[in-house]
Protein backbone atom coordinates (compact mmCIF):
# COMPACT_ATOMS: atom_id res chain seq x y z
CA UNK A 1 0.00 0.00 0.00
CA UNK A 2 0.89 3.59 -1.06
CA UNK A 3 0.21 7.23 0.36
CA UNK A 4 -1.14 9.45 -1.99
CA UNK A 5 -0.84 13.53 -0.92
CA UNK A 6 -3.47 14.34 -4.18
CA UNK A 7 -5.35 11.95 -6.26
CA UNK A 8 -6.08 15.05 -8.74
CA UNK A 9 -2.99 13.79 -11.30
CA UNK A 10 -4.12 10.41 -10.98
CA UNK A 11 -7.80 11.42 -11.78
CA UNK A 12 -7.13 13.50 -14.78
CA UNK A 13 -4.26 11.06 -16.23
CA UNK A 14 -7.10 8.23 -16.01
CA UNK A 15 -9.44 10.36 -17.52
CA UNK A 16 -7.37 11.50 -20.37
CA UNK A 17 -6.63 7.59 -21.00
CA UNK A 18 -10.15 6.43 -21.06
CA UNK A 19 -10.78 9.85 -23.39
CA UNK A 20 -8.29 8.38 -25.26
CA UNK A 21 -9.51 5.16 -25.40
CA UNK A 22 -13.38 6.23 -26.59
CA UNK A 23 -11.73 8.28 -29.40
CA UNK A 24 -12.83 11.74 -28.29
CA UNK A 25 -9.41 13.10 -28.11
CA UNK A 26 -6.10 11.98 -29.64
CA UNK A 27 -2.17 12.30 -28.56
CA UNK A 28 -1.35 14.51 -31.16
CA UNK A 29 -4.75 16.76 -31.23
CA UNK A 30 -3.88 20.48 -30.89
CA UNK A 31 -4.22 21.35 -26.77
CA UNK A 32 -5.41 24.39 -27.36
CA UNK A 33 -8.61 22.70 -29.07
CA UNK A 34 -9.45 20.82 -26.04
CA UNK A 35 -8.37 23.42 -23.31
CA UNK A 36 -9.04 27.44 -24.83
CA UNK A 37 -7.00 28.60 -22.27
CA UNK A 38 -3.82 26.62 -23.42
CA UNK A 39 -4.28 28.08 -26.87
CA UNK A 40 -1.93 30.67 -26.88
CA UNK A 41 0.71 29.87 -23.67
CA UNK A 42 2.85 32.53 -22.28
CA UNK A 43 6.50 31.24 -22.12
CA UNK A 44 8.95 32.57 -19.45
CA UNK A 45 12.33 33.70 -21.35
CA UNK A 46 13.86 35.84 -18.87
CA UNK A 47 14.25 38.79 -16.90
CA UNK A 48 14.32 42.49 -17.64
CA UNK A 49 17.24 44.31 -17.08
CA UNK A 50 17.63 45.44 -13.40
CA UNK A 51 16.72 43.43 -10.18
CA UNK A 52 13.23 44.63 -10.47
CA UNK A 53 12.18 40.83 -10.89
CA UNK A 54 9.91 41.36 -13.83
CA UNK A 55 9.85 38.27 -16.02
CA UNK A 56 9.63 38.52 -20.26
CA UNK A 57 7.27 36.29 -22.13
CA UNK A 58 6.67 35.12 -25.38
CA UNK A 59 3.93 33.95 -26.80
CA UNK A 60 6.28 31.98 -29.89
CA UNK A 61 5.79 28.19 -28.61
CA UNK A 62 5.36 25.72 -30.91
CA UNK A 63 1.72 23.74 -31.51
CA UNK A 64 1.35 21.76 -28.34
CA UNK A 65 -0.06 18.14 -28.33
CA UNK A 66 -1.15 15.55 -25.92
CA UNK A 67 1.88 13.58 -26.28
């Protein structure tokens, strides 16, 4: 027997699989499809200049998949 902290990865990876498994989604269907807010990710690159702490984005990522 195990201790688990969070079942909520387990839940979502299981649900995903059986998704999978029905056909309703595939491993290399475009995220932001399923999940709108994944559509257009902001992707930490840096820091501006200083030691203000202020982070640059980008929103250049490549199409992102299931797999």
């Amino acid at each position: 027997m195990f201790w688990c902290a969070s079942m909520t990865k387990i839940v979502t990876a299981v649900a995903v699989m059986v998704a999978i498994e029905k056909g309703l989604v595939g491993l290399d269907d475009d995220v932001g499809a399923i999940l709108p807010e994944l559509a257009e990710p902001e992707i930490i690159v840096g820091f501006e200049d200083g030691n203000n702490g202020c982070l640059l984005y980008t929103s250049d990522a490549a199409d992102d998949s299931l797999r």
